[in-house]
C-alpha atoms as a PDB file:
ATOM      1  CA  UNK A   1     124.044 155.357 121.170  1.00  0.00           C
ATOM      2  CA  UNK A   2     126.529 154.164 118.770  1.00  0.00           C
ATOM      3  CA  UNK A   3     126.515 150.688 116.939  1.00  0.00           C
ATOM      4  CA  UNK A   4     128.669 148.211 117.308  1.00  0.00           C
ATOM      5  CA  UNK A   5     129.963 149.096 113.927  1.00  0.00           C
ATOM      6  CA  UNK A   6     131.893 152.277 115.433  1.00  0.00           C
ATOM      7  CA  UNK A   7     134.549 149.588 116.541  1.00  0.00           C
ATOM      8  CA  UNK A   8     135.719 147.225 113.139  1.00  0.00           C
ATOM      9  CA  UNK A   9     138.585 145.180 114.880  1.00  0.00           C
ATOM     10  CA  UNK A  10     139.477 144.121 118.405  1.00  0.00           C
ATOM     11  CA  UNK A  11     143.419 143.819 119.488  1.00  0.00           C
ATOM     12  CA  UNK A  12     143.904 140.358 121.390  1.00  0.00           C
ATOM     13  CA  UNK A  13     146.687 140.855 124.473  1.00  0.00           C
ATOM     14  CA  UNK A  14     146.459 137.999 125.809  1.00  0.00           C
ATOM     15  CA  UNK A  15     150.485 138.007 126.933  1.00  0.00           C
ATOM     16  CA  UNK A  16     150.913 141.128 127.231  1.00  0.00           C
ATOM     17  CA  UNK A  17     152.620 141.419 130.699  1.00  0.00           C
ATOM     18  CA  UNK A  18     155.348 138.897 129.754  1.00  0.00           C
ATOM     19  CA  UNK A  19     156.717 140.114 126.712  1.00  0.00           C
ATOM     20  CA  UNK A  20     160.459 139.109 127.791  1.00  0.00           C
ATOM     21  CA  UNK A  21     159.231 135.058 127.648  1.00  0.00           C
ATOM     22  CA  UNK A  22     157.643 135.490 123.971  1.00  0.00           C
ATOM     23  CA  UNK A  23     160.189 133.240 122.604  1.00  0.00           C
ATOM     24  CA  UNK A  24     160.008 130.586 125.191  1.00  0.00           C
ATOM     25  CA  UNK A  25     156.174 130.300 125.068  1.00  0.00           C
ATOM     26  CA  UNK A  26     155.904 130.244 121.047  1.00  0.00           C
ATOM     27  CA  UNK A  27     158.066 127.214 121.303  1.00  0.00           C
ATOM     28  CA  UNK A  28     156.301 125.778 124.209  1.00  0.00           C
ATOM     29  CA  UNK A  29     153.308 126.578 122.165  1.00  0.00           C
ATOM     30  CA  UNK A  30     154.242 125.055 119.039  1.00  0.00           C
ATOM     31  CA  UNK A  31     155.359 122.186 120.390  1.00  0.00           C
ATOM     32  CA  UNK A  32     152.067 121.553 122.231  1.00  0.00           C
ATOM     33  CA  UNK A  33     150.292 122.094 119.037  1.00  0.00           C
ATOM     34  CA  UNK A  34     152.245 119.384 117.428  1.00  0.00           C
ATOM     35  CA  UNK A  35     151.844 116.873 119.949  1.00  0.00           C
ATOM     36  CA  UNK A  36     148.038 117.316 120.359  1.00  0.00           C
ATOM     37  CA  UNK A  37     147.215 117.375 116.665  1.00  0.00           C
ATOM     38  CA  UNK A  38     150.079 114.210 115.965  1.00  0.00           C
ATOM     39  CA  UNK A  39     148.473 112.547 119.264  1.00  0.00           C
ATOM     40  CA  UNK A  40     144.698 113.169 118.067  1.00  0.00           C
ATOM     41  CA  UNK A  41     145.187 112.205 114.510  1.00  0.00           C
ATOM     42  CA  UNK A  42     146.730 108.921 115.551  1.00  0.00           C
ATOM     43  CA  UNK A  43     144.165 107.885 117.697  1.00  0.00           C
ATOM     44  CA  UNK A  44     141.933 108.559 114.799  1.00  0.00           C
ATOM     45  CA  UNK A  45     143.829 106.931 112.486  1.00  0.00           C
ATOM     46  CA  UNK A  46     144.099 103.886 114.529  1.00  0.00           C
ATOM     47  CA  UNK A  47     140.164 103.664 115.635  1.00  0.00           C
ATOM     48  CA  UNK A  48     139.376 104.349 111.165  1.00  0.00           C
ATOM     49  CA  UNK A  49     142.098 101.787 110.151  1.00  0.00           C
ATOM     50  CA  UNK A  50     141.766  98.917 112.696  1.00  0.00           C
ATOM     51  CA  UNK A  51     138.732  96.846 112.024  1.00  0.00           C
ATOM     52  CA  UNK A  52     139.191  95.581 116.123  1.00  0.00           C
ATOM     53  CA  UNK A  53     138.534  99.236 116.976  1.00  0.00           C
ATOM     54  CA  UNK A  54     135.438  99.477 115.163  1.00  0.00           C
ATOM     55  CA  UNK A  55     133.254  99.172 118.324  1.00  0.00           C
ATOM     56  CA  UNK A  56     131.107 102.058 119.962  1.00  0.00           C
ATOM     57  CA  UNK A  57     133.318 102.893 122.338  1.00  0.00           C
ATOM     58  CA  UNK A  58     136.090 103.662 119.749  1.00  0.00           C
ATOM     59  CA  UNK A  59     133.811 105.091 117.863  1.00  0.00           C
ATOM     60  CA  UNK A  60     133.360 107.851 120.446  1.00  0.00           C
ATOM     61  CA  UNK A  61     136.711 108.101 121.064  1.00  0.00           C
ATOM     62  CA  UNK A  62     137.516 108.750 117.211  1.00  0.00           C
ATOM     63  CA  UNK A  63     134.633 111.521 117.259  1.00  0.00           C
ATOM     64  CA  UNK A  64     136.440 113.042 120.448  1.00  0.00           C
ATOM     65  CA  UNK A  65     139.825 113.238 119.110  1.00  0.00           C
ATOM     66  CA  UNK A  66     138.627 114.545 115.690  1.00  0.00           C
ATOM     67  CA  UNK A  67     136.570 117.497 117.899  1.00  0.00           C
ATOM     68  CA  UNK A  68     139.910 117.754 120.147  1.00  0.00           C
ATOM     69  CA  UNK A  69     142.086 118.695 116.992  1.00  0.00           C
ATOM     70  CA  UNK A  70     139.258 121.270 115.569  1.00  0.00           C
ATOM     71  CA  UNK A  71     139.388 123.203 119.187  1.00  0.00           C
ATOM     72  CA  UNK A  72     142.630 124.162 117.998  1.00  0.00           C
ATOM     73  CA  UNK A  73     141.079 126.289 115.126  1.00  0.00           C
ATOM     74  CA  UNK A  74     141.990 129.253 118.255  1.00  0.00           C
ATOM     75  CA  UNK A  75     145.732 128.510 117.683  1.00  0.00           C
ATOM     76  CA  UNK A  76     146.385 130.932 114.573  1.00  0.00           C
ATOM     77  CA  UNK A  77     145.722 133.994 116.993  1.00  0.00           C
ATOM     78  CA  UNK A  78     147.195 132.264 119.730  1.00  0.00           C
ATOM     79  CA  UNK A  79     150.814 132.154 117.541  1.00  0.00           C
ATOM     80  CA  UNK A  80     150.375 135.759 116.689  1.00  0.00           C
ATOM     81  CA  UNK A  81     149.739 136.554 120.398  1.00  0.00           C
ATOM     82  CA  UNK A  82     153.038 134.857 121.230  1.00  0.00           C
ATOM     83  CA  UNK A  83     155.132 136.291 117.771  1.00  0.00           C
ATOM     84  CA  UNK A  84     154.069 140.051 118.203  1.00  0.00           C
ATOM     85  CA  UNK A  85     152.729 140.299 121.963  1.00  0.00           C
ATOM     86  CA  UNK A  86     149.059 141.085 119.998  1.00  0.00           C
ATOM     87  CA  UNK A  87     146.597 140.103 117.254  1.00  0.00           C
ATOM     88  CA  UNK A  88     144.172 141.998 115.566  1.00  0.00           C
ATOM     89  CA  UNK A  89     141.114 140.706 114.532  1.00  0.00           C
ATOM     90  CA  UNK A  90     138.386 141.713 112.893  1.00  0.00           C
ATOM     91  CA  UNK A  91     134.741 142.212 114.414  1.00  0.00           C
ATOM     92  CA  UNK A  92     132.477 139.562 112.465  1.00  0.00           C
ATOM     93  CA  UNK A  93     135.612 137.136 112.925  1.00  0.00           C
ATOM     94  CA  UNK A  94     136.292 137.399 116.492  1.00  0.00           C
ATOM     95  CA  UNK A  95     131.955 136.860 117.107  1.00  0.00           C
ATOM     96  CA  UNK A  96     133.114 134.161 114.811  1.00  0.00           C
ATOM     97  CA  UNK A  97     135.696 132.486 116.763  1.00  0.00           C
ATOM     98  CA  UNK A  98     133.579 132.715 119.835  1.00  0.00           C
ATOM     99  CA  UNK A  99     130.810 130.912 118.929  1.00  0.00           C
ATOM    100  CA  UNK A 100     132.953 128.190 117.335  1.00  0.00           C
ATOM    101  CA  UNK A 101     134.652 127.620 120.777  1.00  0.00           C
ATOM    102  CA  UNK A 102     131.070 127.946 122.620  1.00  0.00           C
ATOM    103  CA  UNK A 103     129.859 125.263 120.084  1.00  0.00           C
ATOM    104  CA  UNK A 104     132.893 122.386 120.399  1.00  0.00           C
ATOM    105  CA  UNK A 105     133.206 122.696 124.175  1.00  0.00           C
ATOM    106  CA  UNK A 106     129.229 122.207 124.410  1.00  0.00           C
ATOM    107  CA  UNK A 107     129.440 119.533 121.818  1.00  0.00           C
ATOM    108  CA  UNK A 108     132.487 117.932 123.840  1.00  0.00           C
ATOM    109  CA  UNK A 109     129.996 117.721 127.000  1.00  0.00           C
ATOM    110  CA  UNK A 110     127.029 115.938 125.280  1.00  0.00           C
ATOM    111  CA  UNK A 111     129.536 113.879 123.661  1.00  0.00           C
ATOM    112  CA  UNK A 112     131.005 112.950 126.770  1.00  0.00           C
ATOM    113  CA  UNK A 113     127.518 112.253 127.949  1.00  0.00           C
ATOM    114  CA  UNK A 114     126.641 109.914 125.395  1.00  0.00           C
ATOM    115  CA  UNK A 115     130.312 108.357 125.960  1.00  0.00           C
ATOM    116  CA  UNK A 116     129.140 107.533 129.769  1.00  0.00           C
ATOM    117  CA  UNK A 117     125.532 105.725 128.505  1.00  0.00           C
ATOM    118  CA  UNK A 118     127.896 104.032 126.054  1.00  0.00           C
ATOM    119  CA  UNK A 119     129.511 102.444 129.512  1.00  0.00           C
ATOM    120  CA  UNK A 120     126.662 101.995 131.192  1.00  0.00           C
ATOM    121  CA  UNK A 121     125.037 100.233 128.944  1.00  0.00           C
ATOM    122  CA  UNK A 122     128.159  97.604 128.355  1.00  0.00           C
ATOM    123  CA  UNK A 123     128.064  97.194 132.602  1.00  0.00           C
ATOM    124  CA  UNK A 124     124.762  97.573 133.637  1.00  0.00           C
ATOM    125  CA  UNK A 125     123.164  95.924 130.473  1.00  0.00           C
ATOM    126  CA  UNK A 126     126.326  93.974 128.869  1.00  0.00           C
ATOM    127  CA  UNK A 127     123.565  90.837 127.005  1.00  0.00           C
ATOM    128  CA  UNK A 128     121.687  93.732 124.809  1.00  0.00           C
ATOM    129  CA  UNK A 129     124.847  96.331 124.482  1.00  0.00           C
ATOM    130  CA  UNK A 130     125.319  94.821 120.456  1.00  0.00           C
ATOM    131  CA  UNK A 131     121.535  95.688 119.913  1.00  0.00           C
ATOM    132  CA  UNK A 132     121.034  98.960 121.722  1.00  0.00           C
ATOM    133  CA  UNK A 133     124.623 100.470 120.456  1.00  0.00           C
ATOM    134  CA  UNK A 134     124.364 100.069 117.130  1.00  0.00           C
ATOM    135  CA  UNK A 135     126.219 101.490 113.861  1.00  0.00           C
ATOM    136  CA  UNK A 136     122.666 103.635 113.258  1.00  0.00           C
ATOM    137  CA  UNK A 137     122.279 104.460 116.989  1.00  0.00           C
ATOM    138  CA  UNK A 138     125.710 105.737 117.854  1.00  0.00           C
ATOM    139  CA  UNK A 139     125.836 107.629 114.463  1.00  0.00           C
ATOM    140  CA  UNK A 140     123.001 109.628 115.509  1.00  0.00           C
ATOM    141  CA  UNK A 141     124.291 110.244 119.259  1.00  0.00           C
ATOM    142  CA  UNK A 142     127.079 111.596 117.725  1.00  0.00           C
ATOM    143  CA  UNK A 143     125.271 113.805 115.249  1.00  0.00           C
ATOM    144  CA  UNK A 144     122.912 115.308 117.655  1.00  0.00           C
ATOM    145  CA  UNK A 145     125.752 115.962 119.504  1.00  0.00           C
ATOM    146  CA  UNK A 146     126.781 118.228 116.344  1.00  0.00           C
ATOM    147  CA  UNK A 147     123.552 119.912 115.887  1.00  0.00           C
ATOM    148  CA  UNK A 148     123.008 121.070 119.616  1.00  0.00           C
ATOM    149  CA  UNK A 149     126.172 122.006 120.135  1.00  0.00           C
ATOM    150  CA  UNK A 150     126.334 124.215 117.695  1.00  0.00           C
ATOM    151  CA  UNK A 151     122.690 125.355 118.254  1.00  0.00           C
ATOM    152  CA  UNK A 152     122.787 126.097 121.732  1.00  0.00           C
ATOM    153  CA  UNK A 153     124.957 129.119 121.833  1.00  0.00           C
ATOM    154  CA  UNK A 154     123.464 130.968 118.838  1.00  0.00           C
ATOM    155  CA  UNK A 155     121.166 132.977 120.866  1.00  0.00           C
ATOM    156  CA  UNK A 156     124.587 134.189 122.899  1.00  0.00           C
ATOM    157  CA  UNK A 157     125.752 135.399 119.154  1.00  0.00           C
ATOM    158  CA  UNK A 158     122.962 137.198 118.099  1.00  0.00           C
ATOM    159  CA  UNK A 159     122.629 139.110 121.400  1.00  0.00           C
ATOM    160  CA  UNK A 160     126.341 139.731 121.323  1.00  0.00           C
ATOM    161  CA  UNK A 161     126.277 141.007 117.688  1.00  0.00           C
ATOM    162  CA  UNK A 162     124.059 143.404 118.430  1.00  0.00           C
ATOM    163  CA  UNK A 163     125.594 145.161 121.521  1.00  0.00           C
ATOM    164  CA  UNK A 164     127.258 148.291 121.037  1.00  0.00           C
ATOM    165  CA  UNK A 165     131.176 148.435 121.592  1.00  0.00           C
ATOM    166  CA  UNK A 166     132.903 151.680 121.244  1.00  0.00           C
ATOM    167  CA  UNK A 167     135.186 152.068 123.795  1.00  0.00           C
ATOM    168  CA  UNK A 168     138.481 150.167 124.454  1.00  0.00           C
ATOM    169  CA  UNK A 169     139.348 147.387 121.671  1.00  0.00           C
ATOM    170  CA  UNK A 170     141.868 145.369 124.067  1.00  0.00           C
ATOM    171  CA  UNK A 171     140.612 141.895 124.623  1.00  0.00           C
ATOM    172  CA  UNK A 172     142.491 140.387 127.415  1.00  0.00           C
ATOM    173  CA  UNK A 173     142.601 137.031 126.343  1.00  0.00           C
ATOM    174  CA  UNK A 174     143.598 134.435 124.231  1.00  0.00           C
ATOM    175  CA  UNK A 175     141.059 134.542 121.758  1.00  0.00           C
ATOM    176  CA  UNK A 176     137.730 135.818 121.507  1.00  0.00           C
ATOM    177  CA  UNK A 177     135.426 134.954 124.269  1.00  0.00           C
ATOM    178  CA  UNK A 178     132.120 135.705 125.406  1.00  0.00           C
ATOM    179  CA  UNK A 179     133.105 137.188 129.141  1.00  0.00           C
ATOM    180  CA  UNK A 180     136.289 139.173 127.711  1.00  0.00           C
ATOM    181  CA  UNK A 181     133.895 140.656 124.877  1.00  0.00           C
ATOM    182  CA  UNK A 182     131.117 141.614 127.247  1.00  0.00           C
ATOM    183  CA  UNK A 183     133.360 143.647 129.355  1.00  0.00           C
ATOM    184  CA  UNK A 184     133.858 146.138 126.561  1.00  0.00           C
ATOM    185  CA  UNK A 185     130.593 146.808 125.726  1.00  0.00           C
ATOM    186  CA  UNK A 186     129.511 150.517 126.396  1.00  0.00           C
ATOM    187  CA  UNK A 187     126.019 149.894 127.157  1.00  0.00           C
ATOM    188  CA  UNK A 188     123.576 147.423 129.498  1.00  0.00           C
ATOM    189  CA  UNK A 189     125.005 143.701 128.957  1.00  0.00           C
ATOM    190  CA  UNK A 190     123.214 142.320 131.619  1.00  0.00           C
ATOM    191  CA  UNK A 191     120.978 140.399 129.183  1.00  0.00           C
ATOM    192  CA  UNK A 192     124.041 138.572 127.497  1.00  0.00           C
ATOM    193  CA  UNK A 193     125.758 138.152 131.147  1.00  0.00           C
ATOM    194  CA  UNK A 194     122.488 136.072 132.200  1.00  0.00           C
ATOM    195  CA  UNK A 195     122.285 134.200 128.470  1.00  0.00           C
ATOM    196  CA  UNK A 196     125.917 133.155 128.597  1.00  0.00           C
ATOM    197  CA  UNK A 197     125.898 132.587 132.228  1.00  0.00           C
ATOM    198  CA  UNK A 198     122.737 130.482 131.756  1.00  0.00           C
ATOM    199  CA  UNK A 199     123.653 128.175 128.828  1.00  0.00           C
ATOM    200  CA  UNK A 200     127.214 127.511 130.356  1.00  0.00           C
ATOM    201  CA  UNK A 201     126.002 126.698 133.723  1.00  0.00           C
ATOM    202  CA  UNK A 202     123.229 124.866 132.587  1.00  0.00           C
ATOM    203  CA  UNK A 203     124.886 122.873 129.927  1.00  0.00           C
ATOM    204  CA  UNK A 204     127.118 121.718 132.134  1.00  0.00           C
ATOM    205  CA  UNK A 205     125.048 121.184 135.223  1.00  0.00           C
ATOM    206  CA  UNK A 206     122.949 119.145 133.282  1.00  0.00           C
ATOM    207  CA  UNK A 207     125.871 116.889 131.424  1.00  0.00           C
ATOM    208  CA  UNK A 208     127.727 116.739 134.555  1.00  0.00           C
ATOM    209  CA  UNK A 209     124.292 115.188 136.498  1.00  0.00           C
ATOM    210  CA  UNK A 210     123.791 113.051 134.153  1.00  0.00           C
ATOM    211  CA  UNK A 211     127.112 111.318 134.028  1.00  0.00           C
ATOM    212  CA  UNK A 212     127.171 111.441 137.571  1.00  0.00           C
ATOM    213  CA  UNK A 213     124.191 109.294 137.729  1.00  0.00           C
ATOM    214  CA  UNK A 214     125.157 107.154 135.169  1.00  0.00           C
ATOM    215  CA  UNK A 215     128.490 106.047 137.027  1.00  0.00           C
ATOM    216  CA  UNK A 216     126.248 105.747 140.150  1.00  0.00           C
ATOM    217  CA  UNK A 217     124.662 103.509 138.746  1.00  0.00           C
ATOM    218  CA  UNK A 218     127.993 102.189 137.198  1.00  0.00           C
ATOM    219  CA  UNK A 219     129.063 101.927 140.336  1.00  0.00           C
ATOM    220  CA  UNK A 220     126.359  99.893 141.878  1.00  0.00           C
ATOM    221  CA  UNK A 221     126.911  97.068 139.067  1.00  0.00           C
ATOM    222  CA  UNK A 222     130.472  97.031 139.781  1.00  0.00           C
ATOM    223  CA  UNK A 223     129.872  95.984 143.635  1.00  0.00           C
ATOM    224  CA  UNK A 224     127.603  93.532 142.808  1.00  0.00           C
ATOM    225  CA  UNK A 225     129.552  91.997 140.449  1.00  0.00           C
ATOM    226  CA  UNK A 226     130.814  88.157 141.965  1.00  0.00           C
ATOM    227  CA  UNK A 227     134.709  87.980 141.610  1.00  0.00           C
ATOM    228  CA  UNK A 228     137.420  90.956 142.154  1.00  0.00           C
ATOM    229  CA  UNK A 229     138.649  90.023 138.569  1.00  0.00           C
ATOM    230  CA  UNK A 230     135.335  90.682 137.108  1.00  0.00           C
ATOM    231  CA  UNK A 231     134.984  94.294 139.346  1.00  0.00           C
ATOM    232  CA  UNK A 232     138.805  94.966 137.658  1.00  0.00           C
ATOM    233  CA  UNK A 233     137.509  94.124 134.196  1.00  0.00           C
ATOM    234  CA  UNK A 234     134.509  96.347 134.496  1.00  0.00           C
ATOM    235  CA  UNK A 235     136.223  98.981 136.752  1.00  0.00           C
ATOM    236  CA  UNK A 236     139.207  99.373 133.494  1.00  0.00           C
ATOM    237  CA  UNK A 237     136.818 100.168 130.594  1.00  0.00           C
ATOM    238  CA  UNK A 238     135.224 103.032 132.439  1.00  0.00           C
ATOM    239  CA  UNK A 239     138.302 104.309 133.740  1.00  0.00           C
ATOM    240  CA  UNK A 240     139.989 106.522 131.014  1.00  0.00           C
ATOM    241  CA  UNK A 241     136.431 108.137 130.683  1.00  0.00           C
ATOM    242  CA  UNK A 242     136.569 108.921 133.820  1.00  0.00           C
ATOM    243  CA  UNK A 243     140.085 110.699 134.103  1.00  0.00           C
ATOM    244  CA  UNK A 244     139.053 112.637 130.576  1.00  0.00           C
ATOM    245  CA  UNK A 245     135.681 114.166 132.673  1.00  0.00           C
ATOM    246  CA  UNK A 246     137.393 114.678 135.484  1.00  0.00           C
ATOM    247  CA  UNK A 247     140.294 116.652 133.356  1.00  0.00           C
ATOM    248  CA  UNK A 248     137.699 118.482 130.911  1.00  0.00           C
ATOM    249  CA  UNK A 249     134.620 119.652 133.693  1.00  0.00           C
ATOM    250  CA  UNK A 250     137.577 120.506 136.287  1.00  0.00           C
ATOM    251  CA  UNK A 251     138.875 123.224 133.317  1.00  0.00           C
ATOM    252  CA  UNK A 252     135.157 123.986 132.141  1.00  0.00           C
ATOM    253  CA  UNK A 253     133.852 124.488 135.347  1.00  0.00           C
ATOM    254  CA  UNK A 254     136.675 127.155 136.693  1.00  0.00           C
ATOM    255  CA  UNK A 255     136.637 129.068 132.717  1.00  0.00           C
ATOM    256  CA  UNK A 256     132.950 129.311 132.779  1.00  0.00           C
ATOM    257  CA  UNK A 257     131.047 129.269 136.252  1.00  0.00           C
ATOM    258  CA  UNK A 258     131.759 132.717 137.371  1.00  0.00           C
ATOM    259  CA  UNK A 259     130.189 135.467 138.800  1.00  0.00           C
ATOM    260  CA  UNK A 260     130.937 138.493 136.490  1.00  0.00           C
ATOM    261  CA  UNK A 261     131.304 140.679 139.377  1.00  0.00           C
ATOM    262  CA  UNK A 262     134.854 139.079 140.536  1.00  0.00           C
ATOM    263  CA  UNK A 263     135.428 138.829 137.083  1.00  0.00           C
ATOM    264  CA  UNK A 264     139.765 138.421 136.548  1.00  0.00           C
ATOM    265  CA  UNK A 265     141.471 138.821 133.221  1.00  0.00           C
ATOM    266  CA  UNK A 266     144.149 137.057 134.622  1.00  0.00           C
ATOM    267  CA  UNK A 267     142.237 134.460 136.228  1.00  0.00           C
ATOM    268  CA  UNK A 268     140.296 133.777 132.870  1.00  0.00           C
ATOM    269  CA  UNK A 269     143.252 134.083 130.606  1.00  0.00           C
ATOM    270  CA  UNK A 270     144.632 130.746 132.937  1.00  0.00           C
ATOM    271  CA  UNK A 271     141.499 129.085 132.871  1.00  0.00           C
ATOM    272  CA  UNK A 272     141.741 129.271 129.088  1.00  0.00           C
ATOM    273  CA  UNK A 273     145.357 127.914 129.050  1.00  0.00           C
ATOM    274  CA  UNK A 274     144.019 125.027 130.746  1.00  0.00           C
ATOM    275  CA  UNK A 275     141.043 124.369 128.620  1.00  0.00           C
ATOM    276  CA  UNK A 276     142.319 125.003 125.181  1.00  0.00           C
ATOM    277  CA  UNK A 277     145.682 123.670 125.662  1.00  0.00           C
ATOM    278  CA  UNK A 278     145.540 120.575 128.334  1.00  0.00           C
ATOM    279  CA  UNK A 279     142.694 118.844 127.771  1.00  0.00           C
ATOM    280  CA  UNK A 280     143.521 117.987 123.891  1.00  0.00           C
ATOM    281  CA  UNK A 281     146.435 117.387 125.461  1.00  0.00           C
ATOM    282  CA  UNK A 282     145.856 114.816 127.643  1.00  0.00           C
ATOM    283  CA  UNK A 283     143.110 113.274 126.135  1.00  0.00           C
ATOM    284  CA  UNK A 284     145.239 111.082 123.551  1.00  0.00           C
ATOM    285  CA  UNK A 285     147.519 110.242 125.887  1.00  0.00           C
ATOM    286  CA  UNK A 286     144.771 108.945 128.340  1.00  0.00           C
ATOM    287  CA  UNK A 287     143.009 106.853 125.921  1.00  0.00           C
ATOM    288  CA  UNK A 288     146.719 105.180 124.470  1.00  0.00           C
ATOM    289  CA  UNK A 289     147.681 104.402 127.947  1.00  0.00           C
ATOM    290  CA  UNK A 290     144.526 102.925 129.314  1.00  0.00           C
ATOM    291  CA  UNK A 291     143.638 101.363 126.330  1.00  0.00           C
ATOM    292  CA  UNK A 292     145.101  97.703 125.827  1.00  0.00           C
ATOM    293  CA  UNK A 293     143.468  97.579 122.406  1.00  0.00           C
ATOM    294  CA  UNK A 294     144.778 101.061 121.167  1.00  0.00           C
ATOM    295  CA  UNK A 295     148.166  99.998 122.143  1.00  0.00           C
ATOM    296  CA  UNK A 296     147.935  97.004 120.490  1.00  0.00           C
ATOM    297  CA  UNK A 297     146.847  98.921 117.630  1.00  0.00           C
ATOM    298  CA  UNK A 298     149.865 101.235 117.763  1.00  0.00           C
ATOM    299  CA  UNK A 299     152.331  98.606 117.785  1.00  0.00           C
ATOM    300  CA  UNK A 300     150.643  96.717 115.126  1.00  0.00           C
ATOM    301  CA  UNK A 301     150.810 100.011 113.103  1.00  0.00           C
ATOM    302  CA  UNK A 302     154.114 101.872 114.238  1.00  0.00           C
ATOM    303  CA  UNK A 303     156.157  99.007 115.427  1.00  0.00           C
ATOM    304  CA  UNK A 304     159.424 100.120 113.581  1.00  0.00           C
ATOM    305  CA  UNK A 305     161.078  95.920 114.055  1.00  0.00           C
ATOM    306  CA  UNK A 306     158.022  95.054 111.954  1.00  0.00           C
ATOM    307  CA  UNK A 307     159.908  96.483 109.301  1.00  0.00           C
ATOM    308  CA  UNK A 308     163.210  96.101 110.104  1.00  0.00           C
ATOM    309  CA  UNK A 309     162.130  92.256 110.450  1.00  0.00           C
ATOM    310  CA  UNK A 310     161.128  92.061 107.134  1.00  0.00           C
ATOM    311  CA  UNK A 311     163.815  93.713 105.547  1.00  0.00           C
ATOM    312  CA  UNK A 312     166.011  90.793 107.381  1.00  0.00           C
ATOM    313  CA  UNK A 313     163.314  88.254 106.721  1.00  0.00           C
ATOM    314  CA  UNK A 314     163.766  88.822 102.840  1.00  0.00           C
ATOM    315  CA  UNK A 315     167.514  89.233 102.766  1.00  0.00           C
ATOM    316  CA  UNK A 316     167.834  85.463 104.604  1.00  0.00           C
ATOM    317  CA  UNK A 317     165.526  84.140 102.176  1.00  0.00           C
ATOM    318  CA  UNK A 318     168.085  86.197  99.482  1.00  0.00           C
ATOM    319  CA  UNK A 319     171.165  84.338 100.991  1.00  0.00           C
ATOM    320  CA  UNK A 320     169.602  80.474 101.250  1.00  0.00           C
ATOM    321  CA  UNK A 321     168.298  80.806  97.554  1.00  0.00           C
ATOM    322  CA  UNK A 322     172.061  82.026  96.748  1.00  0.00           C
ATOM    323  CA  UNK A 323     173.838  80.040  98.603  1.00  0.00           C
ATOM    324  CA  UNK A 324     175.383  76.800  96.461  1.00  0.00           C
ATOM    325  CA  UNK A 325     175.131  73.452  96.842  1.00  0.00           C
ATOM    326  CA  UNK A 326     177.008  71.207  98.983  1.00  0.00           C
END
């Protein structure tokens, strides 16, 4: 059997088929890349710089935007995808790329975990929220979400490193992935099929339980609650979390819960569209829309009358010192 070092690069065709729209998608592309790491950064920005944003919650949010702009880390093959219909890429870096991606989207589900105990404490348990969600606490949420995120798929990368692949060197894709990958290997993957199968599926069955009981209970808080107002009030903090689950498991859930038999190129390749390119999308917008206090914060920060109104402020106070005497 030959090793895995019989094949040294892989050749990325992700767009293969639609050579004729190249220039249509790099600009569709680039332009997506822009907005998601201008809309990302800002939130951050914002949530750092504002000392009313320095809560928990916006805490969280900063972390999620910061992990939302390093899931673009896939772009640079992406762009040569689009530019030349292919990219090449080496062996150790495409193992590489893979288990970065495995690691942020795995990180982005316990972080969106700890994001929903964040709410439930604040409904559910609103009189001790200041001293359960504390600067130390939420600090080491967030870190743990680090450290298992990137420890939980490293089992997937050592099995994978280790496989043989001699055979074709087309990855049908948009970067390197674990079920693209697999499908070139020239010997038993069955193993690695189960491993990645198992730490998506669980990962996410888990997270996704979890949240779902946490809203539950959300839920039940909410009804009970006396007035409609108060129900509104409680109803709007939880809600952008909401849409940005609802947006990340629906992609996460059709990329990765498949059964390798009806395995689709195609059908991944859109999957991965969705993922990579729509939920950093959407995710600043969400949280600047929803968020009363972020859009606060954005006019307080990027209001362009603020200085236009003090350029006008100081030129009046130019013309009354000027003006002479009666």
């Amino acid at each position: 059997m030959e090793s895995n070092q019989s094949i040294t690069e892989f050749i990325i065709v992700g767009f293969s088929n639609i050579s004729s729209y190249h220039p249509l998608l790099f600009t569709l592309l680039l332009l997506l890349y822009f907005v998601i790491i201008i809309g990302n950064a800002v939130i951050s920005f914002l949530i750092l710089c504002d000392p009313h944003l320095h809560l928990p919650m916006y805490f969280f949010i900063c972390t999620l935007s910061i992990l939302e702009m390093v899931v673009t880390a896939v772009y640079p093959t992406l762009f040569a995808i689009v530019l030349e219909g292919k990219a090449r890429i080496s062996f150790s870096s495409c193992l590489l790329q893979m288990y970065i991606f495995h690691s942020l989207v795995i990180t982005e589900n316990y972080l969106l975990s700890i994001m929903a105990y964040d709410r439930y404490v604040a409904i559910c348990n609103s009189l001790r929220y200041h001293a359960i969600m504390t600067s130390k606490f939420c600090k080491a949420l967030v870190s743990g979400c680090w450290l298992f995120g990137f420890m939980t798929p490293l089992l997937l990368l050592i099995l994978v490193s280790r496989m043989p692949f001699c055979g074709s060197k087309e990855i049908h894709h948009l970067f390197c992935d674990s079920s693209p990958l697999l499908t070139l290997a020239c010997a038993d993957n069955s193993l690695n099929v189960i491993v990645d199968l198992a730490i998506s599926s669980l990962t996410i069955i888990v997270t996704s339980i979890f949240i779902l009981m946490t809203y539950t209970k959300i839920l039940v808080a909410i009804m009970k609650m006396r007035t409609a107002e108060e129900r509104r009030k409680a109803f709007s903090t939880c809600a952008s979390h909401l849409i940005v689950v609802l947006v990340f498991y629906g992609s996460v859930a059709f990329m990765y819960i498949q059964l390798q038999i009806s395995y689709s190129p195609a059908y991944d390749l859109a999957t991965a569209i969705h993922h990579s390119l729509l939920t950093p999308l959407f995710s600043p917008i969400i949280y600047s829309l929803r968020s009363k206090e972020i859009k606060n914060s954005l006019k307080k920060y990027f209001k362009p009358k603020r200085i236009f109104n003090r350029n006008v402020h100081v030129a009046t106070v130019l013309v009354v010192r000027t003006k002479p005497a009666p």
